[in-house]
Each structure stands twice: as C-alpha cells, then as structure tokens.
PDB file of N, CA and C in Angstrom:
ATOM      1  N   UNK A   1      29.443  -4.242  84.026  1.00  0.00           N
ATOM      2  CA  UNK A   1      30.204  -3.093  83.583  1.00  0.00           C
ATOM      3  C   UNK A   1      29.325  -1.860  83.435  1.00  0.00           C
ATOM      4  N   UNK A   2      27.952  -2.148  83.713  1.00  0.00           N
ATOM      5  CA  UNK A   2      26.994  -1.077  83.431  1.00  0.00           C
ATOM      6  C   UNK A   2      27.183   0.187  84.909  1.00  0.00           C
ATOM      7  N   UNK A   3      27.448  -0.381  85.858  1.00  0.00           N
ATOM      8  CA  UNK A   3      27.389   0.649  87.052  1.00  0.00           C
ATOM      9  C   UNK A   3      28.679   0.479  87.291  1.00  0.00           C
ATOM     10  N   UNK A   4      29.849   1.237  86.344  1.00  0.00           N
ATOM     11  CA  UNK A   4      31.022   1.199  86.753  1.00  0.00           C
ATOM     12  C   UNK A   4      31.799   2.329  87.937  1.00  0.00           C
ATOM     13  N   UNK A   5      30.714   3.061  88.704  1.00  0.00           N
ATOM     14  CA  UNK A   5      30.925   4.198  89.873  1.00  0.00           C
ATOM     15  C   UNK A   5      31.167   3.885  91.186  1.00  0.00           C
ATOM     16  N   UNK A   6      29.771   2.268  90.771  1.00  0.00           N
ATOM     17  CA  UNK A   6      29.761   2.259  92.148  1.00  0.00           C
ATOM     18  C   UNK A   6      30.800   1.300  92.882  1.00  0.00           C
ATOM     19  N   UNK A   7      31.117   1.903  94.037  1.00  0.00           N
ATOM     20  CA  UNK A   7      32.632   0.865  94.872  1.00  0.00           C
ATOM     21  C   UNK A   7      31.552   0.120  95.701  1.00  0.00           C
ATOM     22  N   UNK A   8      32.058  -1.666  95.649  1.00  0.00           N
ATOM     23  CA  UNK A   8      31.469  -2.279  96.554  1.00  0.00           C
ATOM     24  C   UNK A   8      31.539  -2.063  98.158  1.00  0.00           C
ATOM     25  N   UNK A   9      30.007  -2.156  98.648  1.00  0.00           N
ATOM     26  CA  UNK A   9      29.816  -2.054 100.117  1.00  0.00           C
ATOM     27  C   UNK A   9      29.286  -0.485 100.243  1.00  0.00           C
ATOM     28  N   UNK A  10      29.032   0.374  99.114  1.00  0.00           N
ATOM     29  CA  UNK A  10      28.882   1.844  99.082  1.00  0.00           C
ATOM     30  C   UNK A  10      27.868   2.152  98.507  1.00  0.00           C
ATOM     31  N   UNK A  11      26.771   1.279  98.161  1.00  0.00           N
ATOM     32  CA  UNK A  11      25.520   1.216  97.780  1.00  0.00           C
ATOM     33  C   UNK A  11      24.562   1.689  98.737  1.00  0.00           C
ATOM     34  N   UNK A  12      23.599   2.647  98.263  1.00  0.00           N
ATOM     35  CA  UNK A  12      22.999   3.619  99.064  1.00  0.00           C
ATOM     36  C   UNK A  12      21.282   2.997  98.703  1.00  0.00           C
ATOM     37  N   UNK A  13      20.568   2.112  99.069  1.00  0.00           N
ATOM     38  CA  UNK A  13      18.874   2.135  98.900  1.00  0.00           C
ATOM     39  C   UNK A  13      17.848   3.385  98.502  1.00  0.00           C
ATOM     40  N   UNK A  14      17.932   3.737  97.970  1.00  0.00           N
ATOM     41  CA  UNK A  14      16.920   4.812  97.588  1.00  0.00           C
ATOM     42  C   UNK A  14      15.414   4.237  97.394  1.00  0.00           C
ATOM     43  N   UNK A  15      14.596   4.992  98.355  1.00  0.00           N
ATOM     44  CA  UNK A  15      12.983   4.659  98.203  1.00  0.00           C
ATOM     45  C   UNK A  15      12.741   5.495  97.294  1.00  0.00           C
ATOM     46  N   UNK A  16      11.438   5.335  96.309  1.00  0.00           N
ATOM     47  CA  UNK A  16      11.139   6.246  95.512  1.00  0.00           C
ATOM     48  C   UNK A  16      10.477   7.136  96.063  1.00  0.00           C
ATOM     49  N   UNK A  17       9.504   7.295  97.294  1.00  0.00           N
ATOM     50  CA  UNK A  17       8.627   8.358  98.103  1.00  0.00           C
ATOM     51  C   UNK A  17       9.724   9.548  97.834  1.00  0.00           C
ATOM     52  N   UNK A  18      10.844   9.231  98.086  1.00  0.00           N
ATOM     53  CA  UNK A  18      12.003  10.342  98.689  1.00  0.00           C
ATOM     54  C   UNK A  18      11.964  11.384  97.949  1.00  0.00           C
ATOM     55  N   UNK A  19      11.419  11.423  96.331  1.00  0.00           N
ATOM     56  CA  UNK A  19      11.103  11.712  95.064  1.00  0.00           C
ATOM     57  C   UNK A  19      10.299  12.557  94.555  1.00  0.00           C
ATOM     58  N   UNK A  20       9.025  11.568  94.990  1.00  0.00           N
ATOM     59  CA  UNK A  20       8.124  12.017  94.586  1.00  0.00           C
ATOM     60  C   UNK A  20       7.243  13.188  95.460  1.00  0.00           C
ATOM     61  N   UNK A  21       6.506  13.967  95.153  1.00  0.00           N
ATOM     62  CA  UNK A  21       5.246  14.881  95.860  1.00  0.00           C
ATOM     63  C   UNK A  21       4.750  14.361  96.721  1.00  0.00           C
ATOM     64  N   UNK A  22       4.415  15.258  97.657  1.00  0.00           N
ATOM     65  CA  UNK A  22       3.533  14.818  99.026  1.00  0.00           C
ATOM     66  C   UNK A  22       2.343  14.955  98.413  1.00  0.00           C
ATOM     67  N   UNK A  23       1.590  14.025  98.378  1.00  0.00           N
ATOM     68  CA  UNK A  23      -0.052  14.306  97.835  1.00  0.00           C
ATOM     69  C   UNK A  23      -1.035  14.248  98.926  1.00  0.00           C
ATOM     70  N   UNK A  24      -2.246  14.495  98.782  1.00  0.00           N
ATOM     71  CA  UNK A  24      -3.315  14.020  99.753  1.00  0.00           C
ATOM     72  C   UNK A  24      -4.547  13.779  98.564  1.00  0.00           C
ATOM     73  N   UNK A  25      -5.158  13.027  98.639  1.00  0.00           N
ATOM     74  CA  UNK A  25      -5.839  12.367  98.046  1.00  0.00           C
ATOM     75  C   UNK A  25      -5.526  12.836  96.070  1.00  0.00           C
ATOM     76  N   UNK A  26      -4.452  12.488  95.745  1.00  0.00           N
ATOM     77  CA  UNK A  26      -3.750  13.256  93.910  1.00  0.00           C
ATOM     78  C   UNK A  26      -3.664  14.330  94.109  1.00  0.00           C
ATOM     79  N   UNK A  27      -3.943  14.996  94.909  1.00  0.00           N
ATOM     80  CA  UNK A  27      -3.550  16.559  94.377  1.00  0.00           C
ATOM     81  C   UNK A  27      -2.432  16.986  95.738  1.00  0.00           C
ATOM     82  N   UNK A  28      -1.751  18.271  95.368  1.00  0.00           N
ATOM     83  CA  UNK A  28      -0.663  18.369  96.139  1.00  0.00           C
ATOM     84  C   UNK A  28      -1.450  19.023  97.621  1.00  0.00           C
ATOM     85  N   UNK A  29      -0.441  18.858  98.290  1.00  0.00           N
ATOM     86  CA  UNK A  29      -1.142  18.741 100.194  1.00  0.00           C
ATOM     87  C   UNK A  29      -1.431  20.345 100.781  1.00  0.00           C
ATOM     88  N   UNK A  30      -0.638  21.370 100.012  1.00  0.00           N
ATOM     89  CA  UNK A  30      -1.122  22.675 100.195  1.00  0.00           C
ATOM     90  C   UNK A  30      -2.911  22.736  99.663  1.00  0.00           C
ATOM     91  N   UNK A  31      -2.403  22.261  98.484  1.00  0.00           N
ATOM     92  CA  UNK A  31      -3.740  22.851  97.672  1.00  0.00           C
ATOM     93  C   UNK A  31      -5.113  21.917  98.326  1.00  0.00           C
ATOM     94  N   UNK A  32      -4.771  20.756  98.810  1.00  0.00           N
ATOM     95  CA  UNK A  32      -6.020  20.047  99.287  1.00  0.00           C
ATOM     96  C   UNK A  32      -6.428  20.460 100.835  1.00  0.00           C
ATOM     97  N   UNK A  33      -5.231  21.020 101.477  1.00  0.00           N
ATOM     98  CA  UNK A  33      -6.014  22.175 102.314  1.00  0.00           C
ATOM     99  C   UNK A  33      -6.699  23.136 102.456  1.00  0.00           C
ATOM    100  N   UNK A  34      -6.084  24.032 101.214  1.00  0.00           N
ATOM    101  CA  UNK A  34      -7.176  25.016 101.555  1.00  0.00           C
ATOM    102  C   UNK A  34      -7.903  24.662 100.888  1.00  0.00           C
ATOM    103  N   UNK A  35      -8.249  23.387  99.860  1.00  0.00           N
ATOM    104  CA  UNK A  35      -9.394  23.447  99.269  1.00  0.00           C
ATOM    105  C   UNK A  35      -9.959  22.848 100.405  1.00  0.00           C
ATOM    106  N   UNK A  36      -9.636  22.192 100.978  1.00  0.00           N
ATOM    107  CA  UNK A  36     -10.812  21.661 102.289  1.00  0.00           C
ATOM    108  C   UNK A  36     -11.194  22.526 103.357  1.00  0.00           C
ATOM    109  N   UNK A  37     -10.690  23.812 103.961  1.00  0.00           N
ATOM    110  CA  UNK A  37     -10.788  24.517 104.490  1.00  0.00           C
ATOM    111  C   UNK A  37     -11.836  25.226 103.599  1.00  0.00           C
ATOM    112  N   UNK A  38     -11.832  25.729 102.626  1.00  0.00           N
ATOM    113  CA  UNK A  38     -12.831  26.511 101.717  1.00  0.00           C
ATOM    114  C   UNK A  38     -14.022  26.016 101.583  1.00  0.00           C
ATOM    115  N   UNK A  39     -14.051  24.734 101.321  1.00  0.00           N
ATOM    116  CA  UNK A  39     -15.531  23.817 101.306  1.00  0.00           C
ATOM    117  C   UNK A  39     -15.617  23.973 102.639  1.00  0.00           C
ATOM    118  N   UNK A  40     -15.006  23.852 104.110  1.00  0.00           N
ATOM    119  CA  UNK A  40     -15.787  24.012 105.150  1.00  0.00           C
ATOM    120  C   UNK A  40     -16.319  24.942 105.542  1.00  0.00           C
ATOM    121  N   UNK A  41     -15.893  26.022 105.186  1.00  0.00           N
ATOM    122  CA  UNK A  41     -15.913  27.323 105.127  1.00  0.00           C
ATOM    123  C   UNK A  41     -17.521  27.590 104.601  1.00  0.00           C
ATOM    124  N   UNK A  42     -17.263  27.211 103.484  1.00  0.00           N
ATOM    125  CA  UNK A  42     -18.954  27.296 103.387  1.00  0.00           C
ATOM    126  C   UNK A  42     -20.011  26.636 103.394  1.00  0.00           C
ATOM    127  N   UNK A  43     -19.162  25.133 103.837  1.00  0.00           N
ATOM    128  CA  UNK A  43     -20.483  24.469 104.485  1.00  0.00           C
ATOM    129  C   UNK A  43     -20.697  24.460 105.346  1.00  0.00           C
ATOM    130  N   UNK A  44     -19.976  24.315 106.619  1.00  0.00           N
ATOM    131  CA  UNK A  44     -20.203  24.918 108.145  1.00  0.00           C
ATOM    132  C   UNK A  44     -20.382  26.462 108.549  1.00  0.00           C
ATOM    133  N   UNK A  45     -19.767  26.989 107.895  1.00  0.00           N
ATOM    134  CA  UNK A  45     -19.762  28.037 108.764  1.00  0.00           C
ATOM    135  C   UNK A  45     -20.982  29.175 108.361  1.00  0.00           C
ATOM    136  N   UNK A  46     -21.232  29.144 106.959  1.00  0.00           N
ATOM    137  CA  UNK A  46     -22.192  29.735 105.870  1.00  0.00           C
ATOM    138  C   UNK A  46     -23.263  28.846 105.834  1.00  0.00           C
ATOM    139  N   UNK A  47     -23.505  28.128 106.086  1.00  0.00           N
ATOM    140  CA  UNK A  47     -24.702  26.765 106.073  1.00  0.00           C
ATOM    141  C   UNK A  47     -24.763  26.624 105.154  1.00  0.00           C
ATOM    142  N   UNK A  48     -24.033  26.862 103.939  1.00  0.00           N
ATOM    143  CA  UNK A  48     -24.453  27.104 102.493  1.00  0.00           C
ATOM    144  C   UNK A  48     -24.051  25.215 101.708  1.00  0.00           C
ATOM    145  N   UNK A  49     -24.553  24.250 102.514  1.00  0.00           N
ATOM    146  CA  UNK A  49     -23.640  23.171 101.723  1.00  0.00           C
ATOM    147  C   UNK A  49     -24.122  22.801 100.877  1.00  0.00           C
ATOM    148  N   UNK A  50     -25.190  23.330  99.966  1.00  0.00           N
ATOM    149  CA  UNK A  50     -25.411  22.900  98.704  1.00  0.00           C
ATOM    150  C   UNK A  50     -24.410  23.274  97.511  1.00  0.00           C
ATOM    151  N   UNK A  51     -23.582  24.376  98.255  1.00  0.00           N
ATOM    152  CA  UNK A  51     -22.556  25.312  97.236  1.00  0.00           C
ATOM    153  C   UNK A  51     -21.273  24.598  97.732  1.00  0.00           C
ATOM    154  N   UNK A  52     -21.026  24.613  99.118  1.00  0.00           N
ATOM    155  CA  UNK A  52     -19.699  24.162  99.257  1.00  0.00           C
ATOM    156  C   UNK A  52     -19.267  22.848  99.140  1.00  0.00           C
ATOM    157  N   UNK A  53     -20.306  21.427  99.484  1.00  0.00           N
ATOM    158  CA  UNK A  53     -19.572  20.627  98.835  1.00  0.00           C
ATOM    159  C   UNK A  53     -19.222  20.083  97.623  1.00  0.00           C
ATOM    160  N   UNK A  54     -20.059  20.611  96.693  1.00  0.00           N
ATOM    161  CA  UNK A  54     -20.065  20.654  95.255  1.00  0.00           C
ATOM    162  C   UNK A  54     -19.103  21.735  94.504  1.00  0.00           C
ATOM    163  N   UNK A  55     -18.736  22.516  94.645  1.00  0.00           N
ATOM    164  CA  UNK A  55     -17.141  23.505  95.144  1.00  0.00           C
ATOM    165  C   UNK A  55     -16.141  22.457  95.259  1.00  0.00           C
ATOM    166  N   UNK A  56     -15.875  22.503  96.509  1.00  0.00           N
ATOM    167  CA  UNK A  56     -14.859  21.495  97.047  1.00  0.00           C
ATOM    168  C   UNK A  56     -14.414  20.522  96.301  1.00  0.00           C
ATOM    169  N   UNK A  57     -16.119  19.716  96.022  1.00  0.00           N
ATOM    170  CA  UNK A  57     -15.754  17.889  95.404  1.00  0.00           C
ATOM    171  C   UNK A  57     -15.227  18.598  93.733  1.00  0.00           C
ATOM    172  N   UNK A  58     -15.897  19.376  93.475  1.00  0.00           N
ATOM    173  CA  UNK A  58     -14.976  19.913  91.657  1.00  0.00           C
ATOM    174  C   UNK A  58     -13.561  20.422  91.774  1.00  0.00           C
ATOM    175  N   UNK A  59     -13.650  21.273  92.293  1.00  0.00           N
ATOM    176  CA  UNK A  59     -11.799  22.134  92.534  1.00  0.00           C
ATOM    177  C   UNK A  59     -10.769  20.738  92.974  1.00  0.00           C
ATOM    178  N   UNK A  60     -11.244  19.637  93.736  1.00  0.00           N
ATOM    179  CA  UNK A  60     -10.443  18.750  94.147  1.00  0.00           C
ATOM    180  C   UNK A  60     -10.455  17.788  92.602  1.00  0.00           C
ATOM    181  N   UNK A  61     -11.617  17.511  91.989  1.00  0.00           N
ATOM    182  CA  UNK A  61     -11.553  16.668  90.622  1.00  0.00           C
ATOM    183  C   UNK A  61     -10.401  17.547  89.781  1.00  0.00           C
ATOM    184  N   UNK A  62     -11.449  18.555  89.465  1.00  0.00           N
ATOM    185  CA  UNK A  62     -10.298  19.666  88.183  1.00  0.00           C
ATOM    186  C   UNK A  62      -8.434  19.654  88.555  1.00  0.00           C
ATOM    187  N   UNK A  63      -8.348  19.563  90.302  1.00  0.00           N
ATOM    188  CA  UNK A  63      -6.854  19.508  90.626  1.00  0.00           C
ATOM    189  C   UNK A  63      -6.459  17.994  90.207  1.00  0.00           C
ATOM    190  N   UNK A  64      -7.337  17.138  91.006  1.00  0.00           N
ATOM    191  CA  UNK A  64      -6.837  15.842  90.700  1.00  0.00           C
ATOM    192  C   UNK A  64      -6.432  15.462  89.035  1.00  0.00           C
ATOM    193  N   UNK A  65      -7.374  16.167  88.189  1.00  0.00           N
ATOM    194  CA  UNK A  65      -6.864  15.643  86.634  1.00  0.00           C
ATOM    195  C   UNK A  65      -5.478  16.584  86.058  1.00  0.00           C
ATOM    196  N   UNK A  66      -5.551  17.844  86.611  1.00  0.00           N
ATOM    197  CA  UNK A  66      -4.087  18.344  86.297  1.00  0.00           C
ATOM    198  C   UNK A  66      -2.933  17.879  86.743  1.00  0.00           C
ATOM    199  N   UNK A  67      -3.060  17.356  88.571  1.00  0.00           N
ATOM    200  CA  UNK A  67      -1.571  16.735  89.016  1.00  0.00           C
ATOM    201  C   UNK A  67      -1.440  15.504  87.881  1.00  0.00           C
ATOM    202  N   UNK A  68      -2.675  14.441  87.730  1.00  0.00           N
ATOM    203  CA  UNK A  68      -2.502  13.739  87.006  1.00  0.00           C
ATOM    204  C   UNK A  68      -1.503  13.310  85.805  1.00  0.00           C
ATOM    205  N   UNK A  69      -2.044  14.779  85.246  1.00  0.00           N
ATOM    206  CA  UNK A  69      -1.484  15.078  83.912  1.00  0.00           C
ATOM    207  C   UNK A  69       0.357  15.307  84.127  1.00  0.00           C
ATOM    208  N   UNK A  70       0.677  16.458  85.099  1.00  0.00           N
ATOM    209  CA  UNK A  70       1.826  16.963  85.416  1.00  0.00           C
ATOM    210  C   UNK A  70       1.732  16.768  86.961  1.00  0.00           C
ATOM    211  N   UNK A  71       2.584  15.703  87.310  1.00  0.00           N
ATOM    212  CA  UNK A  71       2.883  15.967  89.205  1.00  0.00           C
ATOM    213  C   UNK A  71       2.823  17.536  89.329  1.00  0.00           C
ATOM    214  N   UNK A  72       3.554  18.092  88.712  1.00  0.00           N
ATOM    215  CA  UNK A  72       4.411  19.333  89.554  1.00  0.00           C
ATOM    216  C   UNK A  72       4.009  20.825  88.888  1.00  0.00           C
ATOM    217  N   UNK A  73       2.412  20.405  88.442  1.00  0.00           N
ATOM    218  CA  UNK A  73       1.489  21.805  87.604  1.00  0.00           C
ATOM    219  C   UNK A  73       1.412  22.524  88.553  1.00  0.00           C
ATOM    220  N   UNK A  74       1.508  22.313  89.698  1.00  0.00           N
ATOM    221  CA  UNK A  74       1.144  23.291  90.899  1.00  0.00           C
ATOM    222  C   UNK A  74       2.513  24.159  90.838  1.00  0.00           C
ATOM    223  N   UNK A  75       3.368  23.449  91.455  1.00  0.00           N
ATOM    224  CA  UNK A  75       4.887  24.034  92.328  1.00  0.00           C
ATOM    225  C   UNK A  75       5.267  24.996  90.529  1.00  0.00           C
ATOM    226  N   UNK A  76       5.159  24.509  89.239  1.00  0.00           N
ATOM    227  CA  UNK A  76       5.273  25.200  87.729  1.00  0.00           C
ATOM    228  C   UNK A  76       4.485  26.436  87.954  1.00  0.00           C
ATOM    229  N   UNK A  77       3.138  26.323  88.479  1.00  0.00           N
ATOM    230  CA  UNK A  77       2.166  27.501  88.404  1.00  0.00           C
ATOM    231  C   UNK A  77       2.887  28.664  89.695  1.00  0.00           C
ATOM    232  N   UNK A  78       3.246  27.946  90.804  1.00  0.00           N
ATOM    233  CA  UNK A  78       3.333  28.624  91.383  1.00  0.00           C
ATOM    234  C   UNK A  78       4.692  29.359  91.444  1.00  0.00           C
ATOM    235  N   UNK A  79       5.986  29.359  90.760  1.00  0.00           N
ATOM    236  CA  UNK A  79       7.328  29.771  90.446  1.00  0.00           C
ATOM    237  C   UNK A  79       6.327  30.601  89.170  1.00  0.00           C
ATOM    238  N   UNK A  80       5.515  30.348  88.200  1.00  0.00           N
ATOM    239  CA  UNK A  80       5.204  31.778  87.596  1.00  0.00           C
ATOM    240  C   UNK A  80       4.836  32.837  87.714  1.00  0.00           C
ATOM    241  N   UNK A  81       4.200  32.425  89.054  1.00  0.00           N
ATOM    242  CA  UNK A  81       3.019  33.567  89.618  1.00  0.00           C
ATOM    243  C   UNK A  81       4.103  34.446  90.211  1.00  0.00           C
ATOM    244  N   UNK A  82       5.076  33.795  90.937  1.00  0.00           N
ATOM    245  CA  UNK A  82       6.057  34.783  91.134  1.00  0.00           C
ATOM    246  C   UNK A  82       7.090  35.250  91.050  1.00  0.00           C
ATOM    247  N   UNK A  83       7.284  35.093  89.782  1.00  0.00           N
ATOM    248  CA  UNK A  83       8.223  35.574  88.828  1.00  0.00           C
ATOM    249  C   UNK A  83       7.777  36.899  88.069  1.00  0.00           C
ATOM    250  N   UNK A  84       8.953  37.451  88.514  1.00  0.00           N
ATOM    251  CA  UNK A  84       7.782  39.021  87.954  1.00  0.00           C
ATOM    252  C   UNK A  84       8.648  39.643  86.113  1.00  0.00           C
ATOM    253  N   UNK A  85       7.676  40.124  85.591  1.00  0.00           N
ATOM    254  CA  UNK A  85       7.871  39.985  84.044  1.00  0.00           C
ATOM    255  C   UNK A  85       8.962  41.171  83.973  1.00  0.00           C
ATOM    256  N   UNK A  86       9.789  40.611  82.507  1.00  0.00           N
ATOM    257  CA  UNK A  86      10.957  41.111  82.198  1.00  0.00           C
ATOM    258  C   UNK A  86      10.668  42.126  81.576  1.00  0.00           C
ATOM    259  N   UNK A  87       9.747  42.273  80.508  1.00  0.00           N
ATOM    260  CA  UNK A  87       9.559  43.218  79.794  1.00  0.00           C
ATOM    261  C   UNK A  87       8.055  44.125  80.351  1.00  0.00           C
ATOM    262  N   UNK A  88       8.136  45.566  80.537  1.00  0.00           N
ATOM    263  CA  UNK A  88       7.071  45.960  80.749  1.00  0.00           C
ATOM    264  C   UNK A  88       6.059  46.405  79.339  1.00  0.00           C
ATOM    265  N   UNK A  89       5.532  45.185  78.635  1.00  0.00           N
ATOM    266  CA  UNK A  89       4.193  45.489  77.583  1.00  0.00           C
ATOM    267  C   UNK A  89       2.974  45.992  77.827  1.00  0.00           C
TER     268      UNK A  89
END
C-alpha cells in the first residue's frame, strides 16, 4: 500500500548516474578542465613545472574537498556569480 501511484506493468528503472554530476576525478568536469589545461599551461608551455604541477595537484585537492562537502558548490557558486545584486550598497 506504500506505492499506491504506481499502475502495474508502468514501472520505469531509474539508474542513479541519471542524477547525479558528471565528475572527473571528484570534482565537476568543467572545472577539472580548465584546471588541467592551466597546469599544462604552465608546465609545458612556460617550462615552469615546478609551479604548475603543484598548482594543478592543489586547486584539484581544494576542489575535490569542496565537491566533497557539497556535489553542487560549483553549479551554487556559479548561479551567484551571475546573479546580479538587488540592492545597489
């Protein structure tokens, strides 16, 4: 009597992926691009890889512990950024 909606034979499978965030390695798949583009950026192209993969490997930790925290700190951050303010203070 608990799923009294559903009509037999009209049951729909739902995967949970369908749901959830596209990630690439915990953090969301925009942000682990350009963070990987940015570390290449300055490790190939700047020769600089004492800076860029140590860059890269942090910005990807610091992201990885916020999605952690909140899947959806990104897609939240990013509806604020452009949301433009009501009151001019």
């Amino acid at each position: 009597m608990a799923d009294r909606h559903a009509i037999d034979g009209f049951e729909v499978p739902f995967h949970n992926s369908l749901a959830e965030p596209i990630q690439f390695g915990g953090v969301p798949r925009v942000f682990a691009i350009v963070n990987g583009v940015f570390a290449a950026v300055l490790t190939l192209s700047l020769g600089v890889w004492w800076l860029g993969l140590p860059v890269g490997i942090g910005l990807h930790l610091v992201a990885y512990a916020l999605t952690k925290r909140d899947p959806y700190f990104f897609a939240v951050l990013n509806r604020h950024l452009r949301q433009k303010p009501y009151l001019d203070a």
